[in-house]
Protein backbone atom coordinates (compact mmCIF):
# COMPACT_ATOMS: atom_id res chain seq x y z
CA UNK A 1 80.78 152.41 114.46
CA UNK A 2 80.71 148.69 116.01
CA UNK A 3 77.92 146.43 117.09
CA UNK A 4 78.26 147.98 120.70
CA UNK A 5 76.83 151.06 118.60
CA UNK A 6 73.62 149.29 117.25
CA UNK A 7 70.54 149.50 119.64
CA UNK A 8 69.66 146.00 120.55
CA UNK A 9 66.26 143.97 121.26
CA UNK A 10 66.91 140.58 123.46
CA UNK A 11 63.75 138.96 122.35
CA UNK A 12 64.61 134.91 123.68
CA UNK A 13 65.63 135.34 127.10
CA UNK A 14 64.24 133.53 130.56
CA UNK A 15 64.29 135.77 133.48
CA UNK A 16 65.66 132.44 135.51
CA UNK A 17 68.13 132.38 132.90
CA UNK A 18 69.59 135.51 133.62
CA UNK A 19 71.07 134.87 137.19
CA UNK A 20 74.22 135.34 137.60
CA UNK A 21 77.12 133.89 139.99
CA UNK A 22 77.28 137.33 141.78
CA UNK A 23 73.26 137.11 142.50
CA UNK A 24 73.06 133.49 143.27
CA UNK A 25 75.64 134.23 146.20
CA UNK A 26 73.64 137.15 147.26
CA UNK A 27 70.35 135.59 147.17
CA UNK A 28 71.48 132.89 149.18
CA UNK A 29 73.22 134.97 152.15
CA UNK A 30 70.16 136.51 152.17
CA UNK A 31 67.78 133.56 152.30
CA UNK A 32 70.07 131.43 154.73
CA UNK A 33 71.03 128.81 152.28
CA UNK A 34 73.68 127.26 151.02
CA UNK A 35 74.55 127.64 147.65
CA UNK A 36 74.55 123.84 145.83
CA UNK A 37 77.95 122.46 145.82
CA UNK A 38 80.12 122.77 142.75
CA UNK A 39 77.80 124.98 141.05
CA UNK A 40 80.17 127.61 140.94
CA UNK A 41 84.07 127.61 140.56
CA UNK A 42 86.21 130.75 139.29
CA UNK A 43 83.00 133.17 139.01
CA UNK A 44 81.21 131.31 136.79
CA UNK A 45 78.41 128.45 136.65
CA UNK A 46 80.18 125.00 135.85
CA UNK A 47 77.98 121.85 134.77
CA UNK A 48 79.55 118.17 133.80
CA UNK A 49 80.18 118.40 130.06
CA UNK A 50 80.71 114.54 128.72
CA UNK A 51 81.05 116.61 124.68
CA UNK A 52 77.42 115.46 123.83
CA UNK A 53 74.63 117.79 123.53
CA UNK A 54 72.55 115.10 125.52
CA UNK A 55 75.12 115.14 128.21
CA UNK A 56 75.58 119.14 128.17
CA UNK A 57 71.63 119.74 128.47
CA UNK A 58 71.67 117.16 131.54
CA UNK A 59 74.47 119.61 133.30
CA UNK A 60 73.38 122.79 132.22
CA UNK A 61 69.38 121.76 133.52
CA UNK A 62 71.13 120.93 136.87
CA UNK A 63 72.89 124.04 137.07
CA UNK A 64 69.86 125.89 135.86
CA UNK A 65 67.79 124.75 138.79
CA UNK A 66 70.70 124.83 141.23
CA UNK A 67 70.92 128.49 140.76
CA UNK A 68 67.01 129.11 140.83
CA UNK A 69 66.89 127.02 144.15
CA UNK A 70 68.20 129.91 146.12
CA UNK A 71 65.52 131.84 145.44
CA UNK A 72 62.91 132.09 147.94
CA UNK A 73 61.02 135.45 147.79
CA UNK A 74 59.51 138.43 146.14
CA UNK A 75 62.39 140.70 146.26
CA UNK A 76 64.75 138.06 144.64
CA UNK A 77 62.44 138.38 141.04
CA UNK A 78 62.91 142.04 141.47
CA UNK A 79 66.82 142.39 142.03
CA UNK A 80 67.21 139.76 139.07
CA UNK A 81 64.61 141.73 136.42
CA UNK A 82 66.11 144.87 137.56
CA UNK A 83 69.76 143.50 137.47
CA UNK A 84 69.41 141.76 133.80
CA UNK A 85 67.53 144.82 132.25
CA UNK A 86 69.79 147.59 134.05
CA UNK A 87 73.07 145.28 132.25
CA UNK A 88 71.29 144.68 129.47
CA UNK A 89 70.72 148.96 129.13
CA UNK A 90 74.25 149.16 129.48
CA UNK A 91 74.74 147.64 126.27
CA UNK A 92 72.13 149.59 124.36
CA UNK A 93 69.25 146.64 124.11
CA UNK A 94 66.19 149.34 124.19
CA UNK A 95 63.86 146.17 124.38
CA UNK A 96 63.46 143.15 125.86
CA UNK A 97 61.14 140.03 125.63
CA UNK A 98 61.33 138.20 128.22
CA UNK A 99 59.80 134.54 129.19
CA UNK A 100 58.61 133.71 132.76
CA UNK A 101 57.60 130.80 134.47
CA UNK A 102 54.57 130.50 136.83
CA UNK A 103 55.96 126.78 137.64
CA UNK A 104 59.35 128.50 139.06
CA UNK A 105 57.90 131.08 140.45
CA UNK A 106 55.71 128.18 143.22
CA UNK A 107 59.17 126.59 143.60
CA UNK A 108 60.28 130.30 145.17
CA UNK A 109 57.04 129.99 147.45
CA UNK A 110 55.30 132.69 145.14
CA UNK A 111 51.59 132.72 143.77
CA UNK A 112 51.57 134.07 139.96
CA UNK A 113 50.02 137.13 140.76
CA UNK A 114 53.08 137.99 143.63
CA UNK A 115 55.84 136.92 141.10
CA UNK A 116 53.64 139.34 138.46
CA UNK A 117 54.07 142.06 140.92
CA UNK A 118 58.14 141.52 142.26
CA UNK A 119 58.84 141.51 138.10
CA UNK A 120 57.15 144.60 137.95
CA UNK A 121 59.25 146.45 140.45
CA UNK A 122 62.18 145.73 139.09
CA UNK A 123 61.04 146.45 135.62
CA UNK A 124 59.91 150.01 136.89
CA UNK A 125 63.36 150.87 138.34
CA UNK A 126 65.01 149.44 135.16
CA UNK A 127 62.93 151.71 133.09
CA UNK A 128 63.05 154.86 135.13
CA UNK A 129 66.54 154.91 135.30
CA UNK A 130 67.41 153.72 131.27
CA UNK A 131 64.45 153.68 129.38
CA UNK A 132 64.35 150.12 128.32
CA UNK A 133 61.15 148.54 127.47
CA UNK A 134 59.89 144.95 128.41
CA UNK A 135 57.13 142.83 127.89
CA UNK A 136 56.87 139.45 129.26
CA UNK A 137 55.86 136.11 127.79
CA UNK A 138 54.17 133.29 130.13
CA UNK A 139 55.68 130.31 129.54
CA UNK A 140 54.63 126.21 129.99
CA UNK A 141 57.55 123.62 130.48
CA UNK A 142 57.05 120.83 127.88
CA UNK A 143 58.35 118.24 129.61
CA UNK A 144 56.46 119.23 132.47
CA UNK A 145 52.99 117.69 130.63
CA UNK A 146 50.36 118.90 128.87
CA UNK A 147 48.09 119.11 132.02
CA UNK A 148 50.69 121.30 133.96
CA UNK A 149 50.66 123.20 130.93
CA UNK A 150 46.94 123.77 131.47
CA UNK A 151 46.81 125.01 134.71
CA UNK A 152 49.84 127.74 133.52
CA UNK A 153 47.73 128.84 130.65
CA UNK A 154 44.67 128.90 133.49
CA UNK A 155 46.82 130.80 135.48
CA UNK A 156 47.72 133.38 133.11
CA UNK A 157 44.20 133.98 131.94
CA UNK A 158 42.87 134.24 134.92
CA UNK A 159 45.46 136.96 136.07
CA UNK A 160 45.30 139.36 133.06
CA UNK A 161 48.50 141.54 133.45
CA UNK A 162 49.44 144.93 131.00
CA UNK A 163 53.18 143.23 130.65
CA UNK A 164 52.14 139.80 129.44
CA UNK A 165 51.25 139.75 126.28
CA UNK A 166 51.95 136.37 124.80
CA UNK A 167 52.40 132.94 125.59
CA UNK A 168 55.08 130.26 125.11
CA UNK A 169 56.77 126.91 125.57
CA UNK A 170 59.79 125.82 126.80
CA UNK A 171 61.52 122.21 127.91
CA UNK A 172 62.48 119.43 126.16
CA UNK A 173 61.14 119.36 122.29
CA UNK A 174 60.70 115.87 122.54
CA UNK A 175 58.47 115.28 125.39
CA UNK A 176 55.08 114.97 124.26
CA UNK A 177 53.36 116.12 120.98
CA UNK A 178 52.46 119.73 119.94
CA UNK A 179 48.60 118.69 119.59
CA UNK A 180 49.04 118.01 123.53
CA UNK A 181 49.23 121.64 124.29
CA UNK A 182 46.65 123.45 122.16
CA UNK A 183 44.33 123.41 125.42
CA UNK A 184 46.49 125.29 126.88
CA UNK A 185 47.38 127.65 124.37
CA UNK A 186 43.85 127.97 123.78
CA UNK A 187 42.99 128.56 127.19
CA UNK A 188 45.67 131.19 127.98
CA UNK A 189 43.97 133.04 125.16
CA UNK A 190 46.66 135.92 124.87
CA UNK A 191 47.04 137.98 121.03
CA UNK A 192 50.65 135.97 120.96
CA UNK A 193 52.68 132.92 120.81
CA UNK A 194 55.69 131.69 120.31
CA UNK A 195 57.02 128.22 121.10
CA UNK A 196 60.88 126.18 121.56
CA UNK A 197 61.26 124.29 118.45
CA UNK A 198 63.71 123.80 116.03
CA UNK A 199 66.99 123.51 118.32
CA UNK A 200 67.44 119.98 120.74
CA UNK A 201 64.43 118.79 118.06
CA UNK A 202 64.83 118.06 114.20
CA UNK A 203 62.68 120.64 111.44
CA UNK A 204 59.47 118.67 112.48
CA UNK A 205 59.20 119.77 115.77
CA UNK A 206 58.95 123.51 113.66
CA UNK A 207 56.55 122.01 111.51
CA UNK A 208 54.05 120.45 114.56
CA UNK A 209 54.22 123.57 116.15
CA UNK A 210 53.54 125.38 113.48
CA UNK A 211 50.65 123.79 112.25
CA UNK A 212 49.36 122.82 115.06
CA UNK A 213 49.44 125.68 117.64
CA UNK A 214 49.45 128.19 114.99
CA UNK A 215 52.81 129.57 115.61
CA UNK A 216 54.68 132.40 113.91
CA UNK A 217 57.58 132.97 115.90
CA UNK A 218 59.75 130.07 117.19
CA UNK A 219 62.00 130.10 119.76
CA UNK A 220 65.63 128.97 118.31
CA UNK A 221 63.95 127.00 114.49
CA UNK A 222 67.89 126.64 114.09
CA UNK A 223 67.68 122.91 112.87
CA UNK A 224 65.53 123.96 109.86
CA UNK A 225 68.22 124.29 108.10
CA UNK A 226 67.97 120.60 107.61
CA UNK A 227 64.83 120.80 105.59
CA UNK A 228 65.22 123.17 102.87
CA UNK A 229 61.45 122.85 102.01
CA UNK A 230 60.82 123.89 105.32
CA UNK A 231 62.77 127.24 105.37
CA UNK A 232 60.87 128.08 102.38
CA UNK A 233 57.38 127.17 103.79
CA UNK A 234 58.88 129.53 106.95
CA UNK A 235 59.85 132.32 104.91
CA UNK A 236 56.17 132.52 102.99
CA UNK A 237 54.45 132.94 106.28
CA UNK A 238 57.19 135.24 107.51
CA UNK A 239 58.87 132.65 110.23
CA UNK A 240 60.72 134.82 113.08
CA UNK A 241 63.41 132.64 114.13
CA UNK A 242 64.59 133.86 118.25
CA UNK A 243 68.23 133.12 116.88
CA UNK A 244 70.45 132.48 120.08
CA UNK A 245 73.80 132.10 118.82
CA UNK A 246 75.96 131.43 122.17
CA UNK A 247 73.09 129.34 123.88
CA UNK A 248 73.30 126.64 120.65
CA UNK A 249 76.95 126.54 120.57
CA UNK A 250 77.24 125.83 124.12
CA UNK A 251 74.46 123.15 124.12
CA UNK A 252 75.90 121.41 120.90
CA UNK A 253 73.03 122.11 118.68
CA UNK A 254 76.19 123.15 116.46
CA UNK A 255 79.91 122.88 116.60
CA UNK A 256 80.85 125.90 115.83
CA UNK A 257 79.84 129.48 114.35
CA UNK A 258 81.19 128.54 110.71
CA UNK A 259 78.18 125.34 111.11
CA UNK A 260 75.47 127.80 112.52
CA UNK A 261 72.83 129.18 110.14
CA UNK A 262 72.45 132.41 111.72
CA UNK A 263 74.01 134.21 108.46
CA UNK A 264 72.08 131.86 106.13
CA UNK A 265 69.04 132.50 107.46
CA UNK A 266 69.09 136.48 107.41
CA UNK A 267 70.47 135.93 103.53
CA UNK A 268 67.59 133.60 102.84
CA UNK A 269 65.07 136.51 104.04
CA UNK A 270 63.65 134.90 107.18
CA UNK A 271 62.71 137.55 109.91
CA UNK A 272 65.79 137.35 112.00
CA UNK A 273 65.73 138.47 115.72
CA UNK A 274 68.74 137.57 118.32
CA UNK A 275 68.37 136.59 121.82
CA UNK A 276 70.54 135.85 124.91
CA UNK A 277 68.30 132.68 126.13
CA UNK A 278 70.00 131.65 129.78
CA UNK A 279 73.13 134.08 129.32
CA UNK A 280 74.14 133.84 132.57
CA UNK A 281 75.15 130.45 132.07
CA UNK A 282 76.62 130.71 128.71
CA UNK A 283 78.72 133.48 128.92
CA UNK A 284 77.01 135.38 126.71
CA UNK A 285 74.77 138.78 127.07
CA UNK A 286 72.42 140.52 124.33
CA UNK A 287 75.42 142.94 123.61
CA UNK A 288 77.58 139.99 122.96
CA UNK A 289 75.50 138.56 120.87
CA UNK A 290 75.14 141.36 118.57
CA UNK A 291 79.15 141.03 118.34
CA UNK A 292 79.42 137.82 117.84
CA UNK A 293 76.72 138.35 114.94
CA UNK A 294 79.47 140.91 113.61
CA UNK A 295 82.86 139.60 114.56
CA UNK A 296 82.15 135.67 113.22
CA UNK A 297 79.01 136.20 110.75
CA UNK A 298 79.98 139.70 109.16
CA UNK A 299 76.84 141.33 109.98
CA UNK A 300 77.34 145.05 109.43
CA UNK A 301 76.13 147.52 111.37
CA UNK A 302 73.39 148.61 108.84
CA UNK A 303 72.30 144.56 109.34
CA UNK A 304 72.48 144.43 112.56
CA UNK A 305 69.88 147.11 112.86
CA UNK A 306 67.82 145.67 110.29
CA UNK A 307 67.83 142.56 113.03
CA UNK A 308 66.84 145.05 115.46
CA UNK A 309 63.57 146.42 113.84
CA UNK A 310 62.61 142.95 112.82
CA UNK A 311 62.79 142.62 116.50
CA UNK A 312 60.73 145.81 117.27
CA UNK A 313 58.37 144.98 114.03
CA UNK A 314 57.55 141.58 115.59
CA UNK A 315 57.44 142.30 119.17
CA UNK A 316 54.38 141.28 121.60
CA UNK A 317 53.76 144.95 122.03
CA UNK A 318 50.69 147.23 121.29
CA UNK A 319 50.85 149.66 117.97
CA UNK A 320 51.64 152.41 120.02
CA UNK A 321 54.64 150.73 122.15
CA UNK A 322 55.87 149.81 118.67
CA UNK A 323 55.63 153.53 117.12
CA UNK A 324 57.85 154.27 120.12
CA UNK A 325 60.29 151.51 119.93
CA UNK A 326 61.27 152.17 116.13
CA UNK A 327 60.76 155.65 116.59
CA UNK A 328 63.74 155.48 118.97
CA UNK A 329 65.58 153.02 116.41
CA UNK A 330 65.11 155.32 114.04
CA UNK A 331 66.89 157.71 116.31
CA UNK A 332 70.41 158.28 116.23
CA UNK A 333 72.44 155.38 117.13
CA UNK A 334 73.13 154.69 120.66
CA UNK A 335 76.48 156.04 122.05
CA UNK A 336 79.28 153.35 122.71
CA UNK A 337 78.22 151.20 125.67
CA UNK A 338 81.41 149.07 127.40
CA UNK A 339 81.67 145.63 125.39
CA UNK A 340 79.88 142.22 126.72
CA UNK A 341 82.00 140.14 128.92
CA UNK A 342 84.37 137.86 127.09
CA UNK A 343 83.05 134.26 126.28
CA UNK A 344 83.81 131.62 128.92
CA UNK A 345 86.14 129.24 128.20
């Protein structure tokens, strides 16, 4: 038995994110646009990369909302959620998490609710023909302002939705403070929350989040490492750490696997969960991630379920979704799926 074995949960992924080369071209043809220069070259997406983690996050944001910009209508949100979760199937991931963005939605000329409804299609389909499970998590853009942030939490409580269950952040760690956002987390008023920290920020940013927005579960909390006070004030209030392996290596948050905690962390006892973040754009899918838990971190299979029903233990679900989920991991083992593409460059 391999990782490809294990059944998976992808719970840190944006639906934006998940794009790939082949959809960007036919989203475009089918909108009557262009797709942005130099965004693609050999079949995959292709940003400036000066070495720096500064200068990587520059070209990967441009190539993030070069892709989006060719989408323009409902049925582009449900040919990607369908096309990500129907892949994602494929590699046994029986759950997925994933974050969505009222603010990109506008930019594809779609109210919330409409956006709401083209995910949903493509979630149905997904489901009907694999049986994968989603939930979704409504997300504010940090660097976007607190105020935008507001009207996104607004938004969202306004337009009460069975798949949203929780509510997050995203953007740049650094752009404003966490106190700036408690309106809106307040306001969005949903039973969870989760929020970036942890990963282009120091172990502060976990710590202001933390405290001040009453997280739980942070997305990335890889730079923790640096404190080790801090990992054990995260492992007494049972820290989930959205651990996205490929999606820090590419950005620079670290070198290399042999520099990334992900194996420390599970060893200390933190709450473990793996997710594919923007995998389109880092080569990466949930399936490889499992793998490259295994292959570079030694992660057995036994482990790499244990990662799974973290996942399933800690999801944004109701009690009865969960019962279902681990009743299903507790099933036996999915049947070999085809591997994850190989990592880019």
């Amino acid at each position: 038995m391999t990782a490809a074995d294990v059944p998976k949960a992808d719970m840190h992924v944006h639906l934006e994110g998940t794009i790939t080369p082949t959809m960007v071209q036919k989203l475009a043809k089918r909108n009557n646009v262009s797709v942005p220069a130099g965004l693609i070259e050999d079949g995959v997406f292709a940003w400036d990369d000066d070495g720096t983690a500064a200068g990587n996050l520059k070209g990967f944001v441009q190539a993030y909302d070069d892709a989006t910009s060719v989408m323009k209508c409902a049925e582009d949100y449900t040919d990607i959620t369908y096309d990500y979760l129907k892949r994602s199937a494929d590699e046994g991931c029986i759950y997925a998490e994933i974050f969505i963005s009222a603010d990109h939605g506008k930019m594809a000329g779609l109210t919330y609710p409409e956006m709401l409804a083209a995910i949903t299609r493509g979630y149905e389909k997904a489901k009907q023909e694999t049986g994968i499970e989603m939930r979704l998590i409504s997300t504010c853009v940090r660097h976007y302002g607190p105020e935008a942030a507001l009207r996104v939490a607004k938004i969202t409580h306004d337009n009460p939705h069975p798949l949203v269950t929780g509510f997050g952040m995203a953007g740049d760690e650094n752009a404003h403070t966490a106190a700036d956002f408690k309106p809106a987390y307040d306001a969005a008023a949903l039973p969870f929350r989760t929020a970036h920290a942890g990963e282009a920020a120091g172990p502060e940013s976990v710590r202001d989040v933390r405290d001040v927005l009453n997280i739980r579960r942070f997305g990335h909390m890889v730079r923790a490492i640096d404190d080790p006070l801090l990992v054990e004030e995260q492992k007494k209030i049972g820290a989930v750490p959205e651990v996205c392996v490929s999606s820090n290596i590419c950005l620079k948050a670290f070198k290399d696997y042999a520099a990334h905690p992900l194996r420390k962390f599970f060893d200390l006892g933190l709450k473990v969960v793996l997710g594919s973040d923007d995998p389109a754009f880092f080569g990466t899918s949930i399936g490889r991630e499992y793998e490259i838990a295994q292959k570079h971190f030694g992660f057995s299979d036994d482990e790499l379920k244990k990662i799974t029903r973290n996942a399933v233990e800690e999801a944004f679900v109701d009690d009865a979704t969960r019962a279902r989920l681990l009743a299903r991991l507790d099933q036996d083992v999915q049947p070999s799926q085809k591997h994850a593409p190989a990592a880019r460059g």
